[in-house]
Protein backbone atom coordinates (compact mmCIF):
# COMPACT_ATOMS: atom_id res chain seq x y z
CA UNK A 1 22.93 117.83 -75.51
CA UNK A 2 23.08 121.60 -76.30
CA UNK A 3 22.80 124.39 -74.54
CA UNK A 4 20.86 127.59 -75.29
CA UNK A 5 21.66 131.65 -75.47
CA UNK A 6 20.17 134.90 -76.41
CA UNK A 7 17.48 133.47 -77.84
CA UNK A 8 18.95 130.34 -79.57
CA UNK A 9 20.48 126.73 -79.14
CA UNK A 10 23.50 124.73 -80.00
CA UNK A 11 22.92 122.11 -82.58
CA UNK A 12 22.78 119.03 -80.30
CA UNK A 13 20.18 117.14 -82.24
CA UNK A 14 19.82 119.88 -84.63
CA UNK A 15 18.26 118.55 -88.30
CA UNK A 16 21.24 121.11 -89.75
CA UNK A 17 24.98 121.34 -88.67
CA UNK A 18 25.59 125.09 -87.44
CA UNK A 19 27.99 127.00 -90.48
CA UNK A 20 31.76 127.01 -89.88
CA UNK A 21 32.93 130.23 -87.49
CA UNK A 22 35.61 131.72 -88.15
CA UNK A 23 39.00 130.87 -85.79
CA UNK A 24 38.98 133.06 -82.97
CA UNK A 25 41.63 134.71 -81.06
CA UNK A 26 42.28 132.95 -77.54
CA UNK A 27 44.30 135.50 -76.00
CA UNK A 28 41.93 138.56 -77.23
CA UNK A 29 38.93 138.73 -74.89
CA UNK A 30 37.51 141.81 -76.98
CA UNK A 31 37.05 139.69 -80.17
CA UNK A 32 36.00 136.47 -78.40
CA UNK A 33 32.21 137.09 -80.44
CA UNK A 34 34.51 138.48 -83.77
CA UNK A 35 31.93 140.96 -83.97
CA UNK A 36 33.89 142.68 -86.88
CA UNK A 37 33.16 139.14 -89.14
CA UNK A 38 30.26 137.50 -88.03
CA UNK A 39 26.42 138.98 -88.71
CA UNK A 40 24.20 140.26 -86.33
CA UNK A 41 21.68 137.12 -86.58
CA UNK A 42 24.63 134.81 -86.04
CA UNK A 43 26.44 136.65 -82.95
CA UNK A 44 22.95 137.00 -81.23
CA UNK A 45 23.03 133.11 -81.90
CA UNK A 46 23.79 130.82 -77.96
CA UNK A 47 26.58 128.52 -80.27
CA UNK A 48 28.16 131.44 -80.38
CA UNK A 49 27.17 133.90 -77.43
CA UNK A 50 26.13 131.09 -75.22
CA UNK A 51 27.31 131.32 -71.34
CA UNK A 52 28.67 127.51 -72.37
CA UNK A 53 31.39 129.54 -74.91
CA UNK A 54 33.07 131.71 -72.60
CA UNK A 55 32.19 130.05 -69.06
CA UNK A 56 35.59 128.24 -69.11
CA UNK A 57 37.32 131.41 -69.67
CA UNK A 58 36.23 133.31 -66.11
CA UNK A 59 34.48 130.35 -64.13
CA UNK A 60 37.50 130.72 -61.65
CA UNK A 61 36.69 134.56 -61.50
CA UNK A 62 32.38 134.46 -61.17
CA UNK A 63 29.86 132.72 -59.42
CA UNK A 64 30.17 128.23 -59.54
CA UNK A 65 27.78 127.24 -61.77
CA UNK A 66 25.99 124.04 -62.33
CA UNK A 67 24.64 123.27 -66.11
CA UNK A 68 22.02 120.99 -67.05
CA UNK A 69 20.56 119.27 -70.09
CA UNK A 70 17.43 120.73 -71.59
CA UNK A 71 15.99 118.33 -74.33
CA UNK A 72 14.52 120.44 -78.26
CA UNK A 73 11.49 118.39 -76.61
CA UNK A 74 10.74 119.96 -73.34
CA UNK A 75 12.27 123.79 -74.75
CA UNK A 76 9.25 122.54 -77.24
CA UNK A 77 6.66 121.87 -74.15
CA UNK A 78 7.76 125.20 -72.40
CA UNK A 79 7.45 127.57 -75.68
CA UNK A 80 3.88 125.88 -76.49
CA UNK A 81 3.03 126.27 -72.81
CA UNK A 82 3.36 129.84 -73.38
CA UNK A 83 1.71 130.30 -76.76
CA UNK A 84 -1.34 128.37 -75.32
CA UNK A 85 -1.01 130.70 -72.29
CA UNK A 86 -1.44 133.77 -74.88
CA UNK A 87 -4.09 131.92 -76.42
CA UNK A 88 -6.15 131.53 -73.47
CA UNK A 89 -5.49 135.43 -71.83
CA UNK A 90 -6.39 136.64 -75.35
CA UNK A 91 -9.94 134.78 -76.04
CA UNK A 92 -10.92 136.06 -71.81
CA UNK A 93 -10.37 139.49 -73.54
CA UNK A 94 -12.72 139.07 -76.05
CA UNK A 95 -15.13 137.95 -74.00
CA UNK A 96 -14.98 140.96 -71.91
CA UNK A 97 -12.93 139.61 -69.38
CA UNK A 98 -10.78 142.05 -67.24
CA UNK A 99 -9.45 139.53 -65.52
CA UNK A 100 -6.68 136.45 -66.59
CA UNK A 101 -8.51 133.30 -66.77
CA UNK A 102 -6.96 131.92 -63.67
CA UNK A 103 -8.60 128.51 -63.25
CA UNK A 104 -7.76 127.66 -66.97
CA UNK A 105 -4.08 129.05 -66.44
CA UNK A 106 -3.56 126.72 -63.54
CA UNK A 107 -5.20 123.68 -65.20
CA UNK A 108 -2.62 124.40 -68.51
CA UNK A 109 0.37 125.33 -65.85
CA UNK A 110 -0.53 121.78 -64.20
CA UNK A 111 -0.52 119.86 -67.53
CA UNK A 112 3.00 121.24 -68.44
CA UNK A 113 4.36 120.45 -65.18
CA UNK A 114 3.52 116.89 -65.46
CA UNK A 115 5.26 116.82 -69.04
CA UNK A 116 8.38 118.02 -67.63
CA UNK A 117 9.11 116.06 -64.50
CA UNK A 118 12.24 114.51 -65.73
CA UNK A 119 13.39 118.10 -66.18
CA UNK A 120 12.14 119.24 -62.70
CA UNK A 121 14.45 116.12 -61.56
CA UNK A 122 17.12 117.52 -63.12
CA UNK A 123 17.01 121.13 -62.01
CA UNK A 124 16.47 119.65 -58.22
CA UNK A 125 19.99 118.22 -58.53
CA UNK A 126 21.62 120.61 -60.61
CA UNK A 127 19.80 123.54 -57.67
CA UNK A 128 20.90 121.24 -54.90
CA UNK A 129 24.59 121.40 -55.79
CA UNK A 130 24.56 125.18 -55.78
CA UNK A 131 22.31 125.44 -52.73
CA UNK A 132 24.91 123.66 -51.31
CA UNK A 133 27.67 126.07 -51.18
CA UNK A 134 25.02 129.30 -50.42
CA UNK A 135 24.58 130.71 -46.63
CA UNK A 136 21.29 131.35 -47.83
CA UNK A 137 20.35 128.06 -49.03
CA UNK A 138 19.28 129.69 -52.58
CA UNK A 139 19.97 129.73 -55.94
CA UNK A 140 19.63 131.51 -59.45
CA UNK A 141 18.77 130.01 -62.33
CA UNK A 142 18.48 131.02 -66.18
CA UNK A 143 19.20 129.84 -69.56
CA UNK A 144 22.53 130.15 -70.87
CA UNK A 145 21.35 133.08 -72.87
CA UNK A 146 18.89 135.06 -70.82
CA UNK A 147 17.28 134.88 -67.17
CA UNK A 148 13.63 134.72 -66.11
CA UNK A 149 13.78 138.12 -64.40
CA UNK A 150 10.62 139.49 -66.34
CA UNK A 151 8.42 136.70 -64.31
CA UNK A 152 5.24 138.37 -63.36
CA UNK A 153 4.83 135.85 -60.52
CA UNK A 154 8.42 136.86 -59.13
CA UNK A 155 7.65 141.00 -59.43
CA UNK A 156 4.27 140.78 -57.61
CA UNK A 157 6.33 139.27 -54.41
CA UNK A 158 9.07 141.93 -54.84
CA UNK A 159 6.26 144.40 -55.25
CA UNK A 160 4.74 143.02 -51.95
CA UNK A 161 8.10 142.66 -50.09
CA UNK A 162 8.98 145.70 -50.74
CA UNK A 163 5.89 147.87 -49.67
CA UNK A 164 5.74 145.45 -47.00
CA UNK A 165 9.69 146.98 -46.03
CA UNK A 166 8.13 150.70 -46.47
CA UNK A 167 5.21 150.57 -43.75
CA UNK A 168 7.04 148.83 -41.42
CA UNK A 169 10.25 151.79 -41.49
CA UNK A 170 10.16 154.90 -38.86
CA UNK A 171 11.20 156.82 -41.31
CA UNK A 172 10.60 158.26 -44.23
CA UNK A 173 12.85 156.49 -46.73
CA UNK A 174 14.10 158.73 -49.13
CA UNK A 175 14.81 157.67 -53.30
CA UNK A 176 17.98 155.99 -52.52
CA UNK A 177 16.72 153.88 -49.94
CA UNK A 178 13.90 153.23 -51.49
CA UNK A 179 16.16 151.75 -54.51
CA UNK A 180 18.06 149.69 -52.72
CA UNK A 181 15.41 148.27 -50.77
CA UNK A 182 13.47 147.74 -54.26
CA UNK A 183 16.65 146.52 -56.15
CA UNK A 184 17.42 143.58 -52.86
CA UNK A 185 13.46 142.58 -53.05
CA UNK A 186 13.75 142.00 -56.75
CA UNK A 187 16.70 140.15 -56.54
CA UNK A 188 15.11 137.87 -53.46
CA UNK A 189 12.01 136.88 -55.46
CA UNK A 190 13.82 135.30 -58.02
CA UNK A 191 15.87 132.95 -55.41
CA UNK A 192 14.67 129.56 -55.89
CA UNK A 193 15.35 126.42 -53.62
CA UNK A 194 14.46 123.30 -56.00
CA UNK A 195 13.32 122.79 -59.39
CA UNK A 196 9.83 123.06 -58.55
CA UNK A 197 10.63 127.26 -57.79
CA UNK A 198 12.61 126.93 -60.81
CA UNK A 199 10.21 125.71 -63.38
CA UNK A 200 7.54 128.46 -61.89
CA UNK A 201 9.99 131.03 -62.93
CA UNK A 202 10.75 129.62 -66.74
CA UNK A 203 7.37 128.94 -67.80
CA UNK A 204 6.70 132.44 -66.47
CA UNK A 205 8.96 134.71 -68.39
CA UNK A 206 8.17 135.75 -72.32
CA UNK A 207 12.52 135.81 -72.35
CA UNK A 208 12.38 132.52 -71.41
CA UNK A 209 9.76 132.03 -74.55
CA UNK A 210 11.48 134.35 -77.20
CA UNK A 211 15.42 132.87 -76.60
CA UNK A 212 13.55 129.27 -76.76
CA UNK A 213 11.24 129.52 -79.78
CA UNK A 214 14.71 131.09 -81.39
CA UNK A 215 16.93 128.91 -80.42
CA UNK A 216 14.46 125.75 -81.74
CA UNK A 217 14.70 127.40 -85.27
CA UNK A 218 18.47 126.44 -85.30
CA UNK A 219 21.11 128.30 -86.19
CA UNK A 220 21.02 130.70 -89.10
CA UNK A 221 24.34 130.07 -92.21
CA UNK A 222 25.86 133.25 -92.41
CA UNK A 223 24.23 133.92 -95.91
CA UNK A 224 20.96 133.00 -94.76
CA UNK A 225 17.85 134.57 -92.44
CA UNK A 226 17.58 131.06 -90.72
CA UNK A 227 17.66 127.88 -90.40
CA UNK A 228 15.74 124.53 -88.36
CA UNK A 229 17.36 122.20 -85.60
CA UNK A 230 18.29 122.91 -82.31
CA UNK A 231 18.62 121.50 -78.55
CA UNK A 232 18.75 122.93 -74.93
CA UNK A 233 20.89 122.82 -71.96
CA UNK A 234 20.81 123.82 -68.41
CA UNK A 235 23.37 124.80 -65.57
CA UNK A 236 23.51 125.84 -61.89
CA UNK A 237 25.78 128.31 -60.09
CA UNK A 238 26.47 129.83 -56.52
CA UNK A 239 26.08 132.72 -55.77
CA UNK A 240 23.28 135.87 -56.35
CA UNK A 241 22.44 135.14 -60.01
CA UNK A 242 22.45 132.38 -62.35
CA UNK A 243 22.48 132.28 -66.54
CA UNK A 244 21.07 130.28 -69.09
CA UNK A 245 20.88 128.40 -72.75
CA UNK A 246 21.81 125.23 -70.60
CA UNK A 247 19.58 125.94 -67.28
CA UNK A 248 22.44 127.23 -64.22
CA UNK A 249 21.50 127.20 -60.84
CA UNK A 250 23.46 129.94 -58.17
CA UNK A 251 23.07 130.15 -54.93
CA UNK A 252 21.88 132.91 -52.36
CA UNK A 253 18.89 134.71 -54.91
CA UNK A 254 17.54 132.30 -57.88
CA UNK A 255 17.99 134.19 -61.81
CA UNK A 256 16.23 132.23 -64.73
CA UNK A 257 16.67 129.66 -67.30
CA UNK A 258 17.55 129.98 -71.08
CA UNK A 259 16.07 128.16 -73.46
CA UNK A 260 19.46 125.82 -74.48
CA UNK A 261 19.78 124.88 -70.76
CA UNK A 262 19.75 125.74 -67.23
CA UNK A 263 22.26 126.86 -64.76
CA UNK A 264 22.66 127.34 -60.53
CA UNK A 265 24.15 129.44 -59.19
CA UNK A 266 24.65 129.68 -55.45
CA UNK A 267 24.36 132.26 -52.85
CA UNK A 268 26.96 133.93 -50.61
């Protein structure tokens, strides 16, 4: 098992063995990436950016998480899910279409769903766990790396919510209200309660897409643009947001998925 970050995974069935890093200084927070030694390409890589690198080192100071496995073979299903999505949106256009081809979105959506129940298992218990310890009975989740907050499907209900919150004030809200009002909606349409919610939000976010289809190349040697290999991982915390590269789940508002895993994260 691997877990996932910023784009890429850890070598958990990997074809290649990820290059040596350099030792790292355990007492010196600022150099925990070495930025001054390592190259851009390999920092940006989740074996070494990865929430799974540096969770240990503040898990008693942030939000519980809970981390789950996710398989090369269903980060796989979930970037090809999206490339077919492309496919699809792109050949309506050239027809003329203004419109997303809905029915063949949800007949693709449904498809990929199927292929993935035994990860929709897993992110029910790893979402459970978190939901657990949340008043609200909601969690986060996201890939070690990145989150699904760019989910079109999650923005429309903020957008709703939150015009919804507008026509129903008194009063006229002025810009700062009308922030924070935005800023709470946003964060409440990416809660999730189960993996069902949380699956909706990963196949629905081109982060999601990018840190998976990166992190499925493998880690890149330091004297080389790339290499192949890779695996995925997932977690879940508690509280209002949740990381990724394994999948974490937290609690009270639901955050996305990476592409080496999920993780929970509950509410308060």
């Amino acid at each position: 098992m691997t877990s996932m970050s910023g784009g890429s995974i850890s070598s958990t069935g990997a074809t290649r063995a990820p290059a040596t890093l350099p030792p790292v200084p355990p007492t010196s927070p600022t150099n925990l990436i070495h930025q001054q030694t390592l190259p851009t390409n390999f920092i940006r890589h989740p074996s070494v950016s990865g929430c799974r690198t540096w969770f240990d080192l503040i898990k008693d100071h942030t939000f519980t998480s809970t981390f789950c496995t996710l398989d090369p073979s269903e980060a796989r299903v979930i970037v090809e899910h999206w490339e077919a999505r492309r496919r699809l949106i792109a050949a309506a256009s050239s027809r003329g279409e203004e419109s997303e081809p809905s029915a063949e979105l949800d007949a693709l959506l449904t498809r990929t769903l199927e292929s993935l129940g035994p990860l929709k298992q897993r992110l029910d218990a790893a979402v459970a766990e978190e939901t657990a310890k949340s008043s609200e009975g909601k969690a986060f989740v996201k890939l070690s790396t990145r989150s699904p907050k760019d989910s079109k499907k999650a923005l429309a209900r903020a957008k709703a919510s939150y015009h919804s919150r507008l026509a129903a004030l008194d009063h006229e809200a002025d810009d700062n209200e009308r922030w924070v009002m935005l800023s709470e909606e946003v964060t409440k349409s990416s809660a999730i309660a189960n993996g069902d919610e949380a699956l909706e939000l990963l196949l629905d976010s081109d982060r999601v897409y990018e840190d998976l289809e990166y992190a499925l190349r493998g880690p890149p040697a330091p004297s080389e643009p790339s290499t192949t290999g890779g695996a995925a991982e997932t977690a879940t915390d508690a509280a209002a947001s949740s990381s990724g590269g394994s999948a974490v789940a937290q609690g009270a508002v639901a955050q996305g998925a990476v592409a080496q895993g999920a993780v929970a994260q509950g509410a308060v």
